[in-house]
PDB file of N, CA and C in Angstrom:
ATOM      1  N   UNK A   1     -46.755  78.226 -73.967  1.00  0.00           N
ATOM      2  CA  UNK A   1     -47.753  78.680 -73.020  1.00  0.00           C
ATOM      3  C   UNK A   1     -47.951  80.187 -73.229  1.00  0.00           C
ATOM      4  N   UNK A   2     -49.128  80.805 -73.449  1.00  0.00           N
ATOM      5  CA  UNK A   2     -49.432  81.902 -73.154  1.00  0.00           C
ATOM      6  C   UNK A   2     -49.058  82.702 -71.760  1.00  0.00           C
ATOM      7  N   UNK A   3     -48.852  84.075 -72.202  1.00  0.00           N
ATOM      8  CA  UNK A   3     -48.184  84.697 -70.862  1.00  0.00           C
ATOM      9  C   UNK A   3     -49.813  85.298 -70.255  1.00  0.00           C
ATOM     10  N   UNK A   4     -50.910  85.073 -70.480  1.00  0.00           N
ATOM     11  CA  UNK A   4     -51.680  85.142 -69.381  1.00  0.00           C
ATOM     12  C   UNK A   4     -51.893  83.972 -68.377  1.00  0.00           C
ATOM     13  N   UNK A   5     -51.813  82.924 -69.101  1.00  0.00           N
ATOM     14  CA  UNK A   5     -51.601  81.299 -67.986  1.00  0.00           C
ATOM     15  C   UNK A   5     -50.293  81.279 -67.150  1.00  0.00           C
ATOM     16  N   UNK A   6     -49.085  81.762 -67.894  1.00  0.00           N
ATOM     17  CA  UNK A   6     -47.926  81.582 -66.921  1.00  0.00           C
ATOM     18  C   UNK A   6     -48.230  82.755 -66.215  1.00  0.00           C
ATOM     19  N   UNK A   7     -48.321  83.779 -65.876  1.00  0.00           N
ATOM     20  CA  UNK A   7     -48.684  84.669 -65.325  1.00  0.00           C
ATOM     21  C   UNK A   7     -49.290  84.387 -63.947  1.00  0.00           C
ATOM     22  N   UNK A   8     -50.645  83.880 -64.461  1.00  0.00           N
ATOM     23  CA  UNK A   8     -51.601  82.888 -63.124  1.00  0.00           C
ATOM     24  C   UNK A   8     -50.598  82.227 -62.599  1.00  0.00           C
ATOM     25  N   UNK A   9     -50.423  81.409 -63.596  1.00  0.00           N
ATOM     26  CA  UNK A   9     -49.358  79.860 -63.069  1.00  0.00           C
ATOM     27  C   UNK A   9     -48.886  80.053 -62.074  1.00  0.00           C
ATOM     28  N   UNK A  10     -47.276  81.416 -62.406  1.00  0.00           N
ATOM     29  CA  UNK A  10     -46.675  81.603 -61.720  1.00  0.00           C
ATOM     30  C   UNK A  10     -46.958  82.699 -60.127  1.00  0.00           C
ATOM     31  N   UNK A  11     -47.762  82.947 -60.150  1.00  0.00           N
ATOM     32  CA  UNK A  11     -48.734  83.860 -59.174  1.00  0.00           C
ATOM     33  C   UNK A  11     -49.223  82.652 -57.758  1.00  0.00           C
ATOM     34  N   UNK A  12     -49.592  81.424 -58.440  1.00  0.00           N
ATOM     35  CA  UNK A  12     -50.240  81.009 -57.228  1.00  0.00           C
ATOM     36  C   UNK A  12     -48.788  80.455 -56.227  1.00  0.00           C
ATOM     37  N   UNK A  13     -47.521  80.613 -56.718  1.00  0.00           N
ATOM     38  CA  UNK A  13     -46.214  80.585 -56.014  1.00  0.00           C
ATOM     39  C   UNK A  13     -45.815  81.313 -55.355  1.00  0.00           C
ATOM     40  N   UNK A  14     -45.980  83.081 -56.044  1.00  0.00           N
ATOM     41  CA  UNK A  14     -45.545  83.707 -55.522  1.00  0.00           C
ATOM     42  C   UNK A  14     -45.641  84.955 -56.036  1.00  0.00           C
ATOM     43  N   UNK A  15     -44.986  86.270 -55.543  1.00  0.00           N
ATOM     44  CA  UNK A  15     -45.259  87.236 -56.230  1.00  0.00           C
ATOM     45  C   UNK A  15     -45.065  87.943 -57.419  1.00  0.00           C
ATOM     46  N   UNK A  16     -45.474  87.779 -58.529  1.00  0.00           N
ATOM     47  CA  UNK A  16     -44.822  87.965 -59.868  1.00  0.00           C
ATOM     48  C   UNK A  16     -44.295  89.307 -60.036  1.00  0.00           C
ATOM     49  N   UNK A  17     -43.415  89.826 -60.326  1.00  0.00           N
ATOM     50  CA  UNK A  17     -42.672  91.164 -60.998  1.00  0.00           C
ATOM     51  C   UNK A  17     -42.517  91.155 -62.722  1.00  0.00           C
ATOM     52  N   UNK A  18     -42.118  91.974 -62.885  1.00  0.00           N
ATOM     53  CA  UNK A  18     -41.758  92.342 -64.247  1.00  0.00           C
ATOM     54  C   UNK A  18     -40.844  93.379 -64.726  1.00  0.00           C
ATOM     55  N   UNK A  19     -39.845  93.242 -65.203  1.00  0.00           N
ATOM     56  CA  UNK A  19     -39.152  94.615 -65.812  1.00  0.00           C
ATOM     57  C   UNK A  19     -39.060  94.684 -67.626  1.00  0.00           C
ATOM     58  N   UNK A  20     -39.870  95.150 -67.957  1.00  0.00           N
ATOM     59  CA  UNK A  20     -39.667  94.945 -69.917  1.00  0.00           C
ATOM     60  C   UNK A  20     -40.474  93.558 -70.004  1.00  0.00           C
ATOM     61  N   UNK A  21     -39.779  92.847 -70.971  1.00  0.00           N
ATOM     62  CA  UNK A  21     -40.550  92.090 -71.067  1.00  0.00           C
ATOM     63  C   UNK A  21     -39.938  90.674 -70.221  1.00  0.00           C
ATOM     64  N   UNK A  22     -39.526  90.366 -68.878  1.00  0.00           N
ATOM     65  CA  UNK A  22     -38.864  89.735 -68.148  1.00  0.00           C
ATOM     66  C   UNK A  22     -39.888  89.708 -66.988  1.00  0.00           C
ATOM     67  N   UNK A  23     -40.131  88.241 -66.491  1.00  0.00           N
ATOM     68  CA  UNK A  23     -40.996  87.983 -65.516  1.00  0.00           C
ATOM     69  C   UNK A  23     -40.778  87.312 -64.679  1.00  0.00           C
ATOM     70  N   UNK A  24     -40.701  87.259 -63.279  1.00  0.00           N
ATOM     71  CA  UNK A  24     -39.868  86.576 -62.312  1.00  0.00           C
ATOM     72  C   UNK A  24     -40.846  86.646 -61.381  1.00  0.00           C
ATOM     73  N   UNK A  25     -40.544  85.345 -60.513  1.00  0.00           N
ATOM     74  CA  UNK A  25     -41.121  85.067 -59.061  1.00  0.00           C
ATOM     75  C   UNK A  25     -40.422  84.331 -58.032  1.00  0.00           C
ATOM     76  N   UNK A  26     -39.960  84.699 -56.684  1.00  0.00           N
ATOM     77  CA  UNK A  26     -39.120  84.230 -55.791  1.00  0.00           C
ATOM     78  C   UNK A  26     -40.126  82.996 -55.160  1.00  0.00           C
ATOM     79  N   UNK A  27     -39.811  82.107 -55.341  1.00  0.00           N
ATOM     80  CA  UNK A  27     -39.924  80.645 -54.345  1.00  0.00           C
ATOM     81  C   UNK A  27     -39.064  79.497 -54.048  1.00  0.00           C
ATOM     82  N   UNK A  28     -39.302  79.920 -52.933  1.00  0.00           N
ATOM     83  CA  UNK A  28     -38.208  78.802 -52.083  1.00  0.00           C
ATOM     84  C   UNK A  28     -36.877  79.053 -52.171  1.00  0.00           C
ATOM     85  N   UNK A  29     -36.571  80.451 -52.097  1.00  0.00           N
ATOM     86  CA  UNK A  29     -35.067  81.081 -52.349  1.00  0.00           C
ATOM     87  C   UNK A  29     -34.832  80.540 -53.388  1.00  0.00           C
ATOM     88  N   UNK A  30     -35.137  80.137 -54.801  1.00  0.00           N
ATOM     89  CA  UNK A  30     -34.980  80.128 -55.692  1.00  0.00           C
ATOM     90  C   UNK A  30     -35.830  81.078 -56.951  1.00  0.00           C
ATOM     91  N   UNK A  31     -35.533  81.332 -58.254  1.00  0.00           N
ATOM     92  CA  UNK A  31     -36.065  82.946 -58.977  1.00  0.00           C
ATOM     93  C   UNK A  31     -36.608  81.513 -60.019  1.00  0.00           C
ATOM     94  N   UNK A  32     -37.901  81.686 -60.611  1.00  0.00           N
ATOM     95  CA  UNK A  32     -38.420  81.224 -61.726  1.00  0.00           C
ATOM     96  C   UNK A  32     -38.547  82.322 -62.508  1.00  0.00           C
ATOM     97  N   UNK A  33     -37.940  82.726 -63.607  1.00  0.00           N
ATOM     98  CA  UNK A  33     -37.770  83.816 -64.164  1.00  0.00           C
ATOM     99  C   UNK A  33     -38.397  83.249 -66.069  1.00  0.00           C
ATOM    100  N   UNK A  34     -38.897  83.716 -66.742  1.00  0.00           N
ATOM    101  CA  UNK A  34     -39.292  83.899 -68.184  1.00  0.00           C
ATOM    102  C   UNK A  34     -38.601  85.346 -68.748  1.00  0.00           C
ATOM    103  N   UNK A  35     -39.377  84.941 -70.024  1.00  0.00           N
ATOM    104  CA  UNK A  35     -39.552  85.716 -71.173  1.00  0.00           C
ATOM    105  C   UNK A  35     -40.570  86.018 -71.799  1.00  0.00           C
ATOM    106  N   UNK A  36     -40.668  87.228 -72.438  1.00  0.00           N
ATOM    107  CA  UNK A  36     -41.629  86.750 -73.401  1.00  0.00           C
ATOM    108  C   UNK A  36     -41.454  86.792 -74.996  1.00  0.00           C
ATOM    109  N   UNK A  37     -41.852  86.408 -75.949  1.00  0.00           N
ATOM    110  CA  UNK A  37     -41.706  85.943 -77.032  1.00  0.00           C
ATOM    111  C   UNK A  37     -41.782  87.035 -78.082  1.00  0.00           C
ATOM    112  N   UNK A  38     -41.628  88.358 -78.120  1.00  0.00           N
ATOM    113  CA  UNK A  38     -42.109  89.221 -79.144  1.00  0.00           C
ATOM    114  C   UNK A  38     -42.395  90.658 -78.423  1.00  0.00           C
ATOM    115  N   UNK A  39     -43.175  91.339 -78.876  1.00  0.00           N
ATOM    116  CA  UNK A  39     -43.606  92.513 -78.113  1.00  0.00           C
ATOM    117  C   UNK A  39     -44.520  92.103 -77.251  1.00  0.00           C
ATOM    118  N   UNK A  40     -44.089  93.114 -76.372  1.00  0.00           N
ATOM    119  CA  UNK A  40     -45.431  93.148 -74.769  1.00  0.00           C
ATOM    120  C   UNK A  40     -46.889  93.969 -75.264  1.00  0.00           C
ATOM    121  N   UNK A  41     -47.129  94.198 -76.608  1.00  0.00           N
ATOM    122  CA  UNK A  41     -48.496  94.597 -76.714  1.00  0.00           C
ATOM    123  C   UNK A  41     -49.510  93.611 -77.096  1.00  0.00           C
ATOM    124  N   UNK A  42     -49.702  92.458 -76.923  1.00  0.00           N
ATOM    125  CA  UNK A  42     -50.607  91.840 -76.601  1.00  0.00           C
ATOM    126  C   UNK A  42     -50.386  90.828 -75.614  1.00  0.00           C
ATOM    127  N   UNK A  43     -50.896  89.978 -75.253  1.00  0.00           N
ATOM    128  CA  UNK A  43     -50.984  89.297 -73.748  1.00  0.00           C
ATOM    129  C   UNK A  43     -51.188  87.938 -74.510  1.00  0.00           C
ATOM    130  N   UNK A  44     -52.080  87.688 -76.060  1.00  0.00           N
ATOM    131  CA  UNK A  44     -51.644  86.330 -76.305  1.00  0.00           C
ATOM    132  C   UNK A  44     -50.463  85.736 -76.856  1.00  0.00           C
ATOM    133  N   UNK A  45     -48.847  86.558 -76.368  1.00  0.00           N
ATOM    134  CA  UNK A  45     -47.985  85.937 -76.609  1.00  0.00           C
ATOM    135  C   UNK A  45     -47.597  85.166 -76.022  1.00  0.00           C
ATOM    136  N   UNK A  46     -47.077  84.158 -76.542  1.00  0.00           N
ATOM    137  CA  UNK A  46     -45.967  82.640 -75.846  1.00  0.00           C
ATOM    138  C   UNK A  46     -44.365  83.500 -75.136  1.00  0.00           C
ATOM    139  N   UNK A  47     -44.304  82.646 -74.222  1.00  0.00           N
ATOM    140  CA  UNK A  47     -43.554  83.090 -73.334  1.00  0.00           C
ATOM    141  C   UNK A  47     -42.155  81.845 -74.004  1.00  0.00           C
ATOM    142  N   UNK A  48     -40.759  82.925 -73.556  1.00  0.00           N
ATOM    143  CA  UNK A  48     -39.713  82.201 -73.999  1.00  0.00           C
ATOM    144  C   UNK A  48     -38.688  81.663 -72.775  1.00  0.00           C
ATOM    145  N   UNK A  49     -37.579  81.350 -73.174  1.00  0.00           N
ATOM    146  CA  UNK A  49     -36.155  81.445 -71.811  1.00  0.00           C
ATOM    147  C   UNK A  49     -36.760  81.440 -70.892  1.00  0.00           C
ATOM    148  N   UNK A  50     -37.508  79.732 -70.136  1.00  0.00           N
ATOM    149  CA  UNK A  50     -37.678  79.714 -68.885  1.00  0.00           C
ATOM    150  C   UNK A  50     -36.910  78.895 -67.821  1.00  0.00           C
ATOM    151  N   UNK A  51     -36.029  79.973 -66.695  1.00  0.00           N
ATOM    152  CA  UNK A  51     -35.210  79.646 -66.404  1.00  0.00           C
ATOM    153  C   UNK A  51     -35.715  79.328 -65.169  1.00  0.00           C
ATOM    154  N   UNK A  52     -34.754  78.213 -63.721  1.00  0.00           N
ATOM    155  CA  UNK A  52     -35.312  78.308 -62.496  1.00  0.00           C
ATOM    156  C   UNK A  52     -33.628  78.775 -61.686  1.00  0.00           C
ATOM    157  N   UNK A  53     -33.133  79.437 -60.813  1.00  0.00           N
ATOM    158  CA  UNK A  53     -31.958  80.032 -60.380  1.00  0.00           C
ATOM    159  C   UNK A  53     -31.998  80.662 -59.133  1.00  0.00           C
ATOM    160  N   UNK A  54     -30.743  80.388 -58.541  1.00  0.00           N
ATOM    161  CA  UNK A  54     -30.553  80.445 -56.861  1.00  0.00           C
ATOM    162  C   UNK A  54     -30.856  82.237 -56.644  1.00  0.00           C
ATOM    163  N   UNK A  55     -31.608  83.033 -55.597  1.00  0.00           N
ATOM    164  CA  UNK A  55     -31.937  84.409 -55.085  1.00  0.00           C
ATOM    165  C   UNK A  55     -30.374  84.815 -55.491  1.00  0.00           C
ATOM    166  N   UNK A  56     -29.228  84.070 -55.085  1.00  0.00           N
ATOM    167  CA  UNK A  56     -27.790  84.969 -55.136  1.00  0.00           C
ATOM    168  C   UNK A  56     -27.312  84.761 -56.138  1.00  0.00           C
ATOM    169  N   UNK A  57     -27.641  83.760 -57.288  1.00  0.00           N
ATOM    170  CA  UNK A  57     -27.042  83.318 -58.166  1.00  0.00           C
ATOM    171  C   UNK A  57     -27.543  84.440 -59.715  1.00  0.00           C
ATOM    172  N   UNK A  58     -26.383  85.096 -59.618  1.00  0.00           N
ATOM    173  CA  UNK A  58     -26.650  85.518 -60.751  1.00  0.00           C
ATOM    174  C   UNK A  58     -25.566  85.838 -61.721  1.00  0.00           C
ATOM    175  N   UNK A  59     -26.092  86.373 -63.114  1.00  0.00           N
ATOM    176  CA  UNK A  59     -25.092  86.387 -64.094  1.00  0.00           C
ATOM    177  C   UNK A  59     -23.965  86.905 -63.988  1.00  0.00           C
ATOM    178  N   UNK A  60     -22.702  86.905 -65.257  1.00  0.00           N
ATOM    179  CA  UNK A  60     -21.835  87.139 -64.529  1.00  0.00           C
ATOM    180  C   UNK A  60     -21.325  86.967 -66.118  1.00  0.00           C
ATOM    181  N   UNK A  61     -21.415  88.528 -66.826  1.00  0.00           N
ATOM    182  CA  UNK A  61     -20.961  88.138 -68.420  1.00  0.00           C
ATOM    183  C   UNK A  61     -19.650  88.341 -69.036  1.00  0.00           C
ATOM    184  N   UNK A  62     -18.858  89.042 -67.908  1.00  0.00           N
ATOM    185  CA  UNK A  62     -17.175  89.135 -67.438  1.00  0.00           C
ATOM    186  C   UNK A  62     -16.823  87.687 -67.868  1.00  0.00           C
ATOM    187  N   UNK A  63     -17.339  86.417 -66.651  1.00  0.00           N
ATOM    188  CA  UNK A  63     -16.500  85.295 -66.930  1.00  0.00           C
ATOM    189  C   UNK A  63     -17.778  84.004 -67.959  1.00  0.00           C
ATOM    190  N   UNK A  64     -18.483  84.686 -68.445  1.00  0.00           N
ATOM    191  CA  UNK A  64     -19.955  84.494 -69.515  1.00  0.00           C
ATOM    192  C   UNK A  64     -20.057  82.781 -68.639  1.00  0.00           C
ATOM    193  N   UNK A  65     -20.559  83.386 -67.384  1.00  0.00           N
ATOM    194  CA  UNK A  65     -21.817  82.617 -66.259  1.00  0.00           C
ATOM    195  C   UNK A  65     -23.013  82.819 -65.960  1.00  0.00           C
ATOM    196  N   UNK A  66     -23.762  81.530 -67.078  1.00  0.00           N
ATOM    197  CA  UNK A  66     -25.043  82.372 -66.859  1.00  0.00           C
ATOM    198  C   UNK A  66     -25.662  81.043 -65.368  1.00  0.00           C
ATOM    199  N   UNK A  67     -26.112  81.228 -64.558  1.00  0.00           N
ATOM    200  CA  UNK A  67     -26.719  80.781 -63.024  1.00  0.00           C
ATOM    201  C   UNK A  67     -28.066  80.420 -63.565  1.00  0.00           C
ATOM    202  N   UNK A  68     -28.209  79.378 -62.993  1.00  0.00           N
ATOM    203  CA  UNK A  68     -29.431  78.639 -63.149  1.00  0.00           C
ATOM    204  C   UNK A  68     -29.660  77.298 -64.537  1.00  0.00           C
ATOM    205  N   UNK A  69     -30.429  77.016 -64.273  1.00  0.00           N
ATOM    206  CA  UNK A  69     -31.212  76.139 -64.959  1.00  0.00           C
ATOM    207  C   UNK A  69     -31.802  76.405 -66.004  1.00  0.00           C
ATOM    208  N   UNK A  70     -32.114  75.855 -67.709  1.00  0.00           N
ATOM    209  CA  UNK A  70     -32.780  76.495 -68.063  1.00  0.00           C
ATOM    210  C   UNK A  70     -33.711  74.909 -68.862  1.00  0.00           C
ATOM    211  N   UNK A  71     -35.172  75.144 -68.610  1.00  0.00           N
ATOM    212  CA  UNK A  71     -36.720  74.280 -68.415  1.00  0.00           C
ATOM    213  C   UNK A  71     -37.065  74.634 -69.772  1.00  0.00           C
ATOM    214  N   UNK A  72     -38.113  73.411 -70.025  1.00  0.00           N
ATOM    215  CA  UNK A  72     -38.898  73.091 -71.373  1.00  0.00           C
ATOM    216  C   UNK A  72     -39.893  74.304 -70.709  1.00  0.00           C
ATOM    217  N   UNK A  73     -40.469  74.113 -69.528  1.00  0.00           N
ATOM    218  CA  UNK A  73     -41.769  74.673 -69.755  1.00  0.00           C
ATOM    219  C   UNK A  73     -41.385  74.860 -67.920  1.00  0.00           C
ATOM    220  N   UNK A  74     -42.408  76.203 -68.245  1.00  0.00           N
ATOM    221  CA  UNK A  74     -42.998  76.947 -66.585  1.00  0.00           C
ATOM    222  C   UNK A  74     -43.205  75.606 -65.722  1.00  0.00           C
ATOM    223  N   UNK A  75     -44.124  74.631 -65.980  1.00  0.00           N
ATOM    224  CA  UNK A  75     -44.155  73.702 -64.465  1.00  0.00           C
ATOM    225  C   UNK A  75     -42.573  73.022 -64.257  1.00  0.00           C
ATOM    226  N   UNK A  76     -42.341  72.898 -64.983  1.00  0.00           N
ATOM    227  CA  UNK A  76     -40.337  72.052 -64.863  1.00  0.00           C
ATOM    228  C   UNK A  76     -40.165  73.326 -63.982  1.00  0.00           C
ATOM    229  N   UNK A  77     -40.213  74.768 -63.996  1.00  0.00           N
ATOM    230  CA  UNK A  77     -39.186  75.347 -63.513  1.00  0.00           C
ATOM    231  C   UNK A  77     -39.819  75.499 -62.354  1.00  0.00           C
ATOM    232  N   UNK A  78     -40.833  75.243 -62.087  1.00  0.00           N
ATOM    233  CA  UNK A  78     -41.554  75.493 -60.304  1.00  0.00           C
ATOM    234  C   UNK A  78     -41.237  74.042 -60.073  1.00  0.00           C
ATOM    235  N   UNK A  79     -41.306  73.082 -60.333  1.00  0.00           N
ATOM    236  CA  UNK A  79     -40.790  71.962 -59.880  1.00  0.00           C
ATOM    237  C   UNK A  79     -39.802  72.151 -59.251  1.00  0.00           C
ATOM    238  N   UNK A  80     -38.638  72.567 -59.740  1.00  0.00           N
ATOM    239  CA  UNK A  80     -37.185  72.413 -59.621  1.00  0.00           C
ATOM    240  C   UNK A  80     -37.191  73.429 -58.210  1.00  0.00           C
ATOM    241  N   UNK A  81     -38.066  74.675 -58.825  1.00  0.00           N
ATOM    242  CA  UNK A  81     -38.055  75.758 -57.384  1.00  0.00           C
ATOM    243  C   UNK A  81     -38.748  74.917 -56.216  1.00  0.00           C
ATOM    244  N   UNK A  82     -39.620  74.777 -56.251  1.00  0.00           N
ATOM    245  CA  UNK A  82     -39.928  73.869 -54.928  1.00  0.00           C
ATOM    246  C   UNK A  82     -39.301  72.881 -54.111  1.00  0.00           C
ATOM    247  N   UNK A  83     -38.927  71.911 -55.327  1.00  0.00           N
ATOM    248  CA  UNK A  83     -38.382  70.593 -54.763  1.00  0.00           C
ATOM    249  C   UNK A  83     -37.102  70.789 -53.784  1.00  0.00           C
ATOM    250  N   UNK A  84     -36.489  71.905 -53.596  1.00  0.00           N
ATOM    251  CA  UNK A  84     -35.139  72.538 -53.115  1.00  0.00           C
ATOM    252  C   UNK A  84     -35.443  72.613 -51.677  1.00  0.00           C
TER     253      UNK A  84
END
């Protein structure tokens, strides 16, 4: 999927953020979080590592725990966020 569709995608859920090239949105106390695939200078890149994971659940590379789920594709991971 292109990161201008997941982008939308993930927008009509909730509020999208970004730090680098890392893209996240909180729904349903759960984080649908991506990637993206290459450099952030163009917008028709494919998006990678799409994960779905609990607001408290997070990594933990001390005891190498990585939290959450990790989805074929952006709708699996809003699925999983919703259905909760």
């Amino acid at each position: 999927m292109k990161l201008t569709n997941a982008i939308k995608k993930l927008s009509k859920h909730g509020k999208v953020k970004q730090s680098g090239n890392l893209f996240w949105a909180e729904i349903n106390r759960h984080v649908v979080e991506f990637m993206v695939n290459g450099r952030m200078d163009d917008d028709s890149k494919d998006i990678t590592c799409i994960r779905c994971r609990g607001v408290n659940d997070n990594d933990d590379l001390m005891t190498d725990y990585w939290g959450g789920v990790w989805c074929d594709n952006l709708t699996r991971a809003i699925r999983v966020a919703t259905a909760a």
